[in-house]
Protein backbone atom coordinates (compact mmCIF):
# COMPACT_ATOMS: atom_id res chain seq x y z
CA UNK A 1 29.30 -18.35 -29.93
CA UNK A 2 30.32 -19.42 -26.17
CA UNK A 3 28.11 -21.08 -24.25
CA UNK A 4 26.21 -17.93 -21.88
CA UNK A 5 27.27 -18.65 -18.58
CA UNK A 6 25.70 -16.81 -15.58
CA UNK A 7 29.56 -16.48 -14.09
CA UNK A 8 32.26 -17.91 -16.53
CA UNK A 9 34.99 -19.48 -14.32
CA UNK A 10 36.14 -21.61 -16.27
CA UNK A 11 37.54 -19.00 -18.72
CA UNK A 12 38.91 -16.98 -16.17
CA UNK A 13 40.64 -19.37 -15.37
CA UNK A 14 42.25 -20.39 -18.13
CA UNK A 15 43.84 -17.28 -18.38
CA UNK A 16 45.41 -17.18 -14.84
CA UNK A 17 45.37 -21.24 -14.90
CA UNK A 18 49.66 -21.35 -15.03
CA UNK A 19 49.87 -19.20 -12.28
CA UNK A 20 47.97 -20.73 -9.95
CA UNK A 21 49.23 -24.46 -10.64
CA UNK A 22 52.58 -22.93 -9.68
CA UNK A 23 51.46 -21.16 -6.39
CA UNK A 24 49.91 -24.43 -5.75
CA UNK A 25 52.31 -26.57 -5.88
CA UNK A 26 54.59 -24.01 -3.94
CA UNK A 27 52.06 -24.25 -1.12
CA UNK A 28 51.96 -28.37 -1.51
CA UNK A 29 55.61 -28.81 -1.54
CA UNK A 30 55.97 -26.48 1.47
CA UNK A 31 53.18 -28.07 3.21
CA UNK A 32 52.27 -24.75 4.77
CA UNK A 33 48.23 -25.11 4.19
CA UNK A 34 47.12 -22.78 7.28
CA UNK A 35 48.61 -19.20 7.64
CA UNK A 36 51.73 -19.76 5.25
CA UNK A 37 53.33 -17.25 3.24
CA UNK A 38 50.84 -17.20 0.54
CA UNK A 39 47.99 -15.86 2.92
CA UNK A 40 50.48 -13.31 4.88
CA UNK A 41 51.17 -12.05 0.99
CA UNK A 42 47.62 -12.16 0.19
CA UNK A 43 46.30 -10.18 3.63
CA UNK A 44 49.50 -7.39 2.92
CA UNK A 45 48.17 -7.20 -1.18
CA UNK A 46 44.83 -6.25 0.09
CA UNK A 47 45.69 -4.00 2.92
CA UNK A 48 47.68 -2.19 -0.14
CA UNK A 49 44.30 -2.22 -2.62
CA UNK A 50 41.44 -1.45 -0.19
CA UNK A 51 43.81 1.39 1.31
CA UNK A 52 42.88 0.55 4.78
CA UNK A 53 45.85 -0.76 7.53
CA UNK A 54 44.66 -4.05 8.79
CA UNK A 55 42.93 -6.57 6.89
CA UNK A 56 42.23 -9.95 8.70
CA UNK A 57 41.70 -12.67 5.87
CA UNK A 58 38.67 -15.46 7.25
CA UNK A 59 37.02 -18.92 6.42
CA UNK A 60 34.04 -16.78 4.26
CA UNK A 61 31.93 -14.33 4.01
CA UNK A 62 29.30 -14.85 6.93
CA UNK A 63 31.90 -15.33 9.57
CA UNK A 64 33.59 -12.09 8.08
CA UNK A 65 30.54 -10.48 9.93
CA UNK A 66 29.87 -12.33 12.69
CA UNK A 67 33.48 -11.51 13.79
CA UNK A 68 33.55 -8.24 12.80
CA UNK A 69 30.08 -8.05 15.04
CA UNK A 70 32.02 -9.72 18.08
CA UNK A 71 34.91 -7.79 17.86
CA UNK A 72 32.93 -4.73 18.47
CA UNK A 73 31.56 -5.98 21.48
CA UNK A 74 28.56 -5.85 20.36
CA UNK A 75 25.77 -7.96 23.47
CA UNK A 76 22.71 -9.85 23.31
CA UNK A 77 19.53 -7.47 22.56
CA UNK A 78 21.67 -4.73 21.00
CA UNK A 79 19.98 -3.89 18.05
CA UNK A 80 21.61 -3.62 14.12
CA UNK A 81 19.77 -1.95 11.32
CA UNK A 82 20.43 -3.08 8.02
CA UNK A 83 18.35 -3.58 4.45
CA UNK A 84 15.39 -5.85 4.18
CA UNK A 85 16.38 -6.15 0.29
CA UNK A 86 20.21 -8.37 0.51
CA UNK A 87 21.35 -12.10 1.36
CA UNK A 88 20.19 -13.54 4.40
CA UNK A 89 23.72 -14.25 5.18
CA UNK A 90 23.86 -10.21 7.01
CA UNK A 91 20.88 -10.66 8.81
CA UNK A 92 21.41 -14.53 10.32
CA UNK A 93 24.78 -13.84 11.86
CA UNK A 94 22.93 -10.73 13.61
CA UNK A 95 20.33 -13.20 14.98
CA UNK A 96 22.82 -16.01 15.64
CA UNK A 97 25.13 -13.55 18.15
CA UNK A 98 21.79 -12.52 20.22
CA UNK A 99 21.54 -9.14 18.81
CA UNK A 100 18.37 -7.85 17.58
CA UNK A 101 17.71 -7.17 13.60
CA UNK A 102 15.61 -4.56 12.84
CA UNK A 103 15.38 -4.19 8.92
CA UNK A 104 14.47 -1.28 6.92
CA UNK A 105 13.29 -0.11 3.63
CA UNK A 106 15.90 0.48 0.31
CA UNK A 107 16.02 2.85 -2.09
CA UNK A 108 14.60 2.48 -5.59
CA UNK A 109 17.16 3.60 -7.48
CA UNK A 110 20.33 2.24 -6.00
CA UNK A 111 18.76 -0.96 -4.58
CA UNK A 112 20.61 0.03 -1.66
CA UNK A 113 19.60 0.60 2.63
CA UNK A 114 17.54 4.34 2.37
CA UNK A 115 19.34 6.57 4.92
CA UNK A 116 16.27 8.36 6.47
CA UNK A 117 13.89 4.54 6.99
CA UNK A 118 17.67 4.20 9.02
CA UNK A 119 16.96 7.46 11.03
CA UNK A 120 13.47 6.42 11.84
CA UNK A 121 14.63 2.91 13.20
CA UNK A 122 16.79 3.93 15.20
CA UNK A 123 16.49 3.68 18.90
CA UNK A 124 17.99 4.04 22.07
CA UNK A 125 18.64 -0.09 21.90
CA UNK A 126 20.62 0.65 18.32
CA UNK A 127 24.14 0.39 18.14
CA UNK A 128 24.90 -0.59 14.43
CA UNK A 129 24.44 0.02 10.87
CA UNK A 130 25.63 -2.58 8.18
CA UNK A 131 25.21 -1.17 4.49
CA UNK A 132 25.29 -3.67 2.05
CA UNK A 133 26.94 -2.08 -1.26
CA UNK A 134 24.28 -4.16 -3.13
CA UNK A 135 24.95 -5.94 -6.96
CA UNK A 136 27.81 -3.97 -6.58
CA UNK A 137 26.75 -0.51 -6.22
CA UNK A 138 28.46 2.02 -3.16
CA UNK A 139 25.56 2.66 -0.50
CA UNK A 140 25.08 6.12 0.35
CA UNK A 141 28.02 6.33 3.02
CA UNK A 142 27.67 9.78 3.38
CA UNK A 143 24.84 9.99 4.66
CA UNK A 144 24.51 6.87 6.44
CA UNK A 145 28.55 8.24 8.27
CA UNK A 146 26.66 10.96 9.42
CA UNK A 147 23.86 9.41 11.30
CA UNK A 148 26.38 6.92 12.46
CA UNK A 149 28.52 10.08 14.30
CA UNK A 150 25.22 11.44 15.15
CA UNK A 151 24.12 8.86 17.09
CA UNK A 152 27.03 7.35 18.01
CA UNK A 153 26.72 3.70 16.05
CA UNK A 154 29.03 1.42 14.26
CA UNK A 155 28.96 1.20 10.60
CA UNK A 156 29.84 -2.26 9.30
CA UNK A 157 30.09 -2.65 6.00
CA UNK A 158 28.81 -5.49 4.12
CA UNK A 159 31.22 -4.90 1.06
CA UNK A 160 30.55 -8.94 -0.20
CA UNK A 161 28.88 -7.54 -3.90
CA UNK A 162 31.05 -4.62 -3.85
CA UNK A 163 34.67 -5.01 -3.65
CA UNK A 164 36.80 -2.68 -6.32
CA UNK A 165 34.52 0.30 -5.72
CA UNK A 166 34.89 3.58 -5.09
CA UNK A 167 33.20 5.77 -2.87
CA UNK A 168 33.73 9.62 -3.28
CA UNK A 169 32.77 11.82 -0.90
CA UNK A 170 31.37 15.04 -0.59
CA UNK A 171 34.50 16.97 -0.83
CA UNK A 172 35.83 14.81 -3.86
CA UNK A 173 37.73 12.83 -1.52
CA UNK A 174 37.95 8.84 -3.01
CA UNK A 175 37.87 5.51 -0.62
CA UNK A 176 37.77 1.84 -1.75
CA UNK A 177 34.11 0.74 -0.08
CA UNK A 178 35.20 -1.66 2.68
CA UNK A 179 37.20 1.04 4.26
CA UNK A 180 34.82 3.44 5.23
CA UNK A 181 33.01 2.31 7.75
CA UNK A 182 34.38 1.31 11.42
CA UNK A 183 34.92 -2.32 9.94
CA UNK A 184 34.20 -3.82 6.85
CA UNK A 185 33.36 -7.74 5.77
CA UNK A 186 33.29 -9.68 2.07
CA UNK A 187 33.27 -12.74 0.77
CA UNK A 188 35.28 -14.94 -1.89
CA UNK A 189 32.79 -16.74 -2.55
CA UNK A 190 34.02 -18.34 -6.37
CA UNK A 191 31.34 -16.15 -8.10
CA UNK A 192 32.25 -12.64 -6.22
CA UNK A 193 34.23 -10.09 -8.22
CA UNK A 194 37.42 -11.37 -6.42
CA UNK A 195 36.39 -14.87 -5.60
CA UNK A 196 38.76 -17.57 -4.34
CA UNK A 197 37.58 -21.61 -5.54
CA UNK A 198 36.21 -22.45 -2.38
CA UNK A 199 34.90 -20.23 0.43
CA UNK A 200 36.85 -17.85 2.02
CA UNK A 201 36.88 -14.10 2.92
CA UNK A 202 38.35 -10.87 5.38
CA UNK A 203 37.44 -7.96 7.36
CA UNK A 204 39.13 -4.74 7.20
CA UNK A 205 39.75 -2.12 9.80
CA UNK A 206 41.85 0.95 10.25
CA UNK A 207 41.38 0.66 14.15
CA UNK A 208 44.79 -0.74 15.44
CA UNK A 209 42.97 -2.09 18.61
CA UNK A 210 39.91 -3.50 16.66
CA UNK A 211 41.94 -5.19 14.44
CA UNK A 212 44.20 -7.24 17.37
CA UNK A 213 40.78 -8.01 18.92
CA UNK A 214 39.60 -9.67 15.28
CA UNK A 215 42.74 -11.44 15.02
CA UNK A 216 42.42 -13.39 17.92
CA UNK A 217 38.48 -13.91 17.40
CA UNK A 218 39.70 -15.82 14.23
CA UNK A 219 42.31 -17.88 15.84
CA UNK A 220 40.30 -19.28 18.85
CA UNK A 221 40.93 -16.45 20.40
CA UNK A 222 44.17 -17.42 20.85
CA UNK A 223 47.39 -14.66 20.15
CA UNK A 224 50.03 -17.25 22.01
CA UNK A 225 49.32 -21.24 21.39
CA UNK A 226 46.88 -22.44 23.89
CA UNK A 227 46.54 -19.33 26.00
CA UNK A 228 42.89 -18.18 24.84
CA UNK A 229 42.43 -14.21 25.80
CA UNK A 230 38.97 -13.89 24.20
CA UNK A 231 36.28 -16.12 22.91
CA UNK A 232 36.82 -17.31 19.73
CA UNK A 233 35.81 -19.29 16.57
CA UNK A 234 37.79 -21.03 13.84
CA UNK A 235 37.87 -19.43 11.00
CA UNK A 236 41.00 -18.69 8.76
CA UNK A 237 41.72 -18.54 5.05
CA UNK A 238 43.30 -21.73 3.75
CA UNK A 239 46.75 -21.04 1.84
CA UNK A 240 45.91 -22.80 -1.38
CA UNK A 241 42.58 -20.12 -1.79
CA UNK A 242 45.33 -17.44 -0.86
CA UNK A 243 47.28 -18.33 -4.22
CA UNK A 244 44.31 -17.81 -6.18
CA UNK A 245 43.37 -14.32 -4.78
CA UNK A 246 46.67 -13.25 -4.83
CA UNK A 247 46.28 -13.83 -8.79
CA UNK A 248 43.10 -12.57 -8.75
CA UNK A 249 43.42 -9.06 -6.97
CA UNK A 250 46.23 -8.01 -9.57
CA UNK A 251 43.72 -8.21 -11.89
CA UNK A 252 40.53 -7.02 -10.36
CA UNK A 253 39.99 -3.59 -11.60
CA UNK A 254 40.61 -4.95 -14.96
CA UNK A 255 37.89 -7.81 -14.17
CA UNK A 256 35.46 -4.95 -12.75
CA UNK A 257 36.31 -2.89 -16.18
CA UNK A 258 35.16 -5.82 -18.11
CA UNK A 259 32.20 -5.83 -16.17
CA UNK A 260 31.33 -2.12 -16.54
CA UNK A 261 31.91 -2.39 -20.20
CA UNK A 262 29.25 -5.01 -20.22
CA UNK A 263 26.80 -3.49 -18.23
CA UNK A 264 27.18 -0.01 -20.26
CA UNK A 265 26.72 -2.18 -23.46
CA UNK A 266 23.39 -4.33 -21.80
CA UNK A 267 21.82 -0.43 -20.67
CA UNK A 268 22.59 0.88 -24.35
CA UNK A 269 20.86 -2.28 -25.88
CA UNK A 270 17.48 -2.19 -23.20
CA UNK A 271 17.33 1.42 -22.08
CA UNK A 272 14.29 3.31 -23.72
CA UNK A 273 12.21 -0.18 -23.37
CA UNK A 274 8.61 0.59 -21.37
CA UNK A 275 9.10 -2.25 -19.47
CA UNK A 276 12.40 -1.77 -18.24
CA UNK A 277 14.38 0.06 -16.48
CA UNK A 278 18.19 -0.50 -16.40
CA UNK A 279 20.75 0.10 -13.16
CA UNK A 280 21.17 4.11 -12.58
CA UNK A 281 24.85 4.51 -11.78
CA UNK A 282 25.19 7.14 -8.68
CA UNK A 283 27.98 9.87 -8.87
CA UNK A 284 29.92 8.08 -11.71
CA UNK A 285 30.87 4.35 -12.90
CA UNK A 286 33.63 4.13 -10.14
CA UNK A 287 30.95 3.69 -7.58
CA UNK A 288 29.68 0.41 -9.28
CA UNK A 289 31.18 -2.48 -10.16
CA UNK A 290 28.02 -4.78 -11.69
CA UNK A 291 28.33 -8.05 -8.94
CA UNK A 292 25.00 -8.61 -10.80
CA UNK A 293 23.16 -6.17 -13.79
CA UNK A 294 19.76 -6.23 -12.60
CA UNK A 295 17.08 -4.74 -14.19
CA UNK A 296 13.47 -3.51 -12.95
CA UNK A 297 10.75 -5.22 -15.32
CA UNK A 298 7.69 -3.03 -14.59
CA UNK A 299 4.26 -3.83 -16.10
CA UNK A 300 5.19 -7.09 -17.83
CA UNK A 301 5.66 -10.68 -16.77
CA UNK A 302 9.40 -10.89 -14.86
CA UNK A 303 8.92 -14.86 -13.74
CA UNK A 304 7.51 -15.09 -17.43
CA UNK A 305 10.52 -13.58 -19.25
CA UNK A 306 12.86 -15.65 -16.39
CA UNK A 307 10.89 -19.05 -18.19
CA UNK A 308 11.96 -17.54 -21.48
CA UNK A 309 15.52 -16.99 -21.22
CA UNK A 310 16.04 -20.27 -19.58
CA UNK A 311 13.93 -21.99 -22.27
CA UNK A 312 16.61 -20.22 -25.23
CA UNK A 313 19.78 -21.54 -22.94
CA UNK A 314 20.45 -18.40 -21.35
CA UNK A 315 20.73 -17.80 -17.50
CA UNK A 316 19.34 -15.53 -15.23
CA UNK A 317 18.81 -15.01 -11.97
CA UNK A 318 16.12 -12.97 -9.63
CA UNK A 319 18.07 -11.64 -6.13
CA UNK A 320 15.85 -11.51 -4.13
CA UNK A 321 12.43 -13.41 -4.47
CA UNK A 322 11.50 -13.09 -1.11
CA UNK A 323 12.07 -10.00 1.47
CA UNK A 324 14.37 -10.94 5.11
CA UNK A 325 11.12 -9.37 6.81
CA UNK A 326 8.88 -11.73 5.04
CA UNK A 327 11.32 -14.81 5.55
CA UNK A 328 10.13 -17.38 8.34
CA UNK A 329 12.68 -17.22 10.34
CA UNK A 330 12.86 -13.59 10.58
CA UNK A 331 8.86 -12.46 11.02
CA UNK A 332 8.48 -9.99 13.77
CA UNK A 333 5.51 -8.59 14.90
CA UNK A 334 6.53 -5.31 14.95
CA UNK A 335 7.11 -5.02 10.89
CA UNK A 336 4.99 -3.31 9.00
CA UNK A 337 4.46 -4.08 5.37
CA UNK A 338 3.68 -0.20 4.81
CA UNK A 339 7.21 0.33 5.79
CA UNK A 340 8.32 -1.96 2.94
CA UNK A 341 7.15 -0.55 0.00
CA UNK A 342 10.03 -0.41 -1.89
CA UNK A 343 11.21 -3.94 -1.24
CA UNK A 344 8.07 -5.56 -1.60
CA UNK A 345 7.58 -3.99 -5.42
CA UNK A 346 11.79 -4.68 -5.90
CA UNK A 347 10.84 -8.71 -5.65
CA UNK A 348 8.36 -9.00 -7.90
CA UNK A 349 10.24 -6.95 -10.60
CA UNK A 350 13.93 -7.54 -10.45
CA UNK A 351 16.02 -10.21 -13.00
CA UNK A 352 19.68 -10.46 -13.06
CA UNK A 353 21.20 -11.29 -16.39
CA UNK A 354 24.50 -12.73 -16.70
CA UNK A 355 27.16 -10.84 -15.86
CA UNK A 356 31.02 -11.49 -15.32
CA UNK A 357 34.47 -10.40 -16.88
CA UNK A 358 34.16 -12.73 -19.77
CA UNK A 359 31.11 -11.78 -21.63
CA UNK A 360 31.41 -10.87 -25.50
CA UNK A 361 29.76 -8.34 -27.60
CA UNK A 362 28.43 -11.31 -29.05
CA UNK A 363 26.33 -12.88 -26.25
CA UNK A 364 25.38 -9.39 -24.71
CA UNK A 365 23.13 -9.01 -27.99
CA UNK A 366 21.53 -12.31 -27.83
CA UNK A 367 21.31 -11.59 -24.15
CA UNK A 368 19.18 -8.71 -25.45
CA UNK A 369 17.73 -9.70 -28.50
CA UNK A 370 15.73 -12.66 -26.08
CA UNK A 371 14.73 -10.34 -23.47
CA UNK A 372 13.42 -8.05 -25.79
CA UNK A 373 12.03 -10.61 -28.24
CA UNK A 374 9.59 -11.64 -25.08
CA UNK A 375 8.68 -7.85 -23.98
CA UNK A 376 7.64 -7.57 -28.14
């Protein structure tokens, strides 16, 4: 058997390996490492997948939404409600612009933002949403859309963990999550779903006069050399991570398949188990494409059973130990741990076992066989 990896680059890219070497050395013999063809290709490709008109490729993930936040116009004290349960990487960049974070409560089942701890937050200082389509799985856009029109906020979506899936509507209409909101932000990170080998990521827009406003945040704020129309940062998408992503997207609902097929085969194996309970899928497998497979270990020993698979050579991982609320640098007075329920049970239950395109039949069942072996 293969060595259980928690994310198994190295196969992956064996497959795409000649490829790449040759978009490489297309972009080192042309010398064009910043904005060349490769990342023009690249941004068009995606604008194509996601099904949205502008996508502005960035330097990663974070500074996806910081810029998205800037282009907005969004000012100091403005408040932006998002989950208490993610990365800290969607709460910092609200702190780091001046805005005001307010965090709120998830959802059991879908690990994801809960729509009405949104409606309660909001107040006449709020001015954003950003959903995160946590491990993978689509946020409830429908109803978090309609607060957003309700009240008149911007809904940017934090689509790092879910890029590849589907959202459908209420009236059976389908949208690639990244694209439904007013913007949208992810990351290449090299372990994402569509990951580059470096950092990198984009924001996506179908607002023609957003999107000019994010292209110039990128670029200095610069749309002619030297002539600087907005503030900016520097943050762009290096040519030779363009290659890979352009190899990478043509196969990324087959790599999201692969991971569905896993996590249907890891559910089958652990479902019916006391102690656990496995991802729901909402609406239908479209709407998640398994970033992670995390499970809920209730009544049992999760840190435990994390010392156990490590001990037998296999992985894991626990996302997220600690809730943003409970983090030092984002305390607040004005939280209330009643208002955290959900999160504050999530972290002391959830384990994420490995999970990527390249898993085998093989390891999925010793993936099991330990977990269960230690549950008895």
């Amino acid at each position: 058997m293969r060595k259980i990896q928690m994310v198994d680059l190295q196969s992956q890219y064996a497959f795409i390996r000649p490829q790449v070497e040759a978009g490489m050395e297309e972009v080192l013999s042309s010398a064009q490492f910043i904005n060349g063809p490769a990342v023009k290709s690249f941004q068009s490709n995606l604008e194509a997948y996601i099904g949205v008109k502008h996508v502005i490729p960035c330097a990663n993930g974070t500074d996806a939404l910081q810029v998205a936040m800037m282009g907005l116009g969004l000012e100091p004290g403005d408040e932006v409600i998002t989950a208490d349960f993610t990365f800290a990487a969607t709460v910092e960049v609200i702190a780091l612009l001046g805005l005001k974070p307010v965090l709120v409560d998830v959802d059991p089942v879908s690990f994801n933002i809960d729509p009405s701890a949104i409606e309660r937050a909001i107040t006449p200082k709020t001015k954003a949403i950003v959903p995160v389509h946590l491990f993978g799985q689509v946020a409830d856009m429908d109803a978090i859309m309609a607060i957003s029109e309700k009240h008149n906020l911007y809904v940017i979506e934090d689509n790092a963990q879910g890029i590849g899936a589907t959202h459908t509507d209420a009236n059976g209409n389908t949208t690639k999550t990244g694209g439904i909101g007013h913007v949208g932000s992810t990351s290449f990170f090299p372990s994402k779903n569509l990951g580059c080998y470096g950092d990198g990521g984009a924001i996506f827009t179908n607002d023609d006069e957003l999107a000019h406003t994010l292209r110039g945040i990128v670029n200095h704020g610069m749309y002619e050399r030297y002539h600087h129309d907005v503030v900016g940062v520097n943050s762009r998408l290096d040519s030779l991570q363009a290659v890979v992503l352009n190899e990478k997207l043509k196969l990324l609902d087959y790599y999201n398949e692969r991971r569905k097929w896993a996590a249907i085969r890891y559910s089958q194996l652990l479902s019916g188990h006391d102690n656990i309970i496995t991802p729901k899928v909402i609406r239908n497998c479209d709407s998640h494409v398994f970033h992670q497979y995390t499970l809920r270990l209730v009544g049992s020993d999760r840190d435990g059973l994390v010392q156990h698979l490590q001990s037998n050579g296999i992985p894991c991982g626990v996302y997220y130990p600690i809730p943003l609320h409970a983090q030092k640098a984002y305390q607040s007075d004005k939280y209330d741990e009643a208002n955290f329920a959900v999160t504050n049970q999530l972290v002391k239950e959830v384990i994420s076992l490995p999970m990527h395109s390249e898993l085998d039949e093989e390891q999925i069942q010793t993936i099991c066989r330990a977990v269960l072996d230690f549950l008895g």
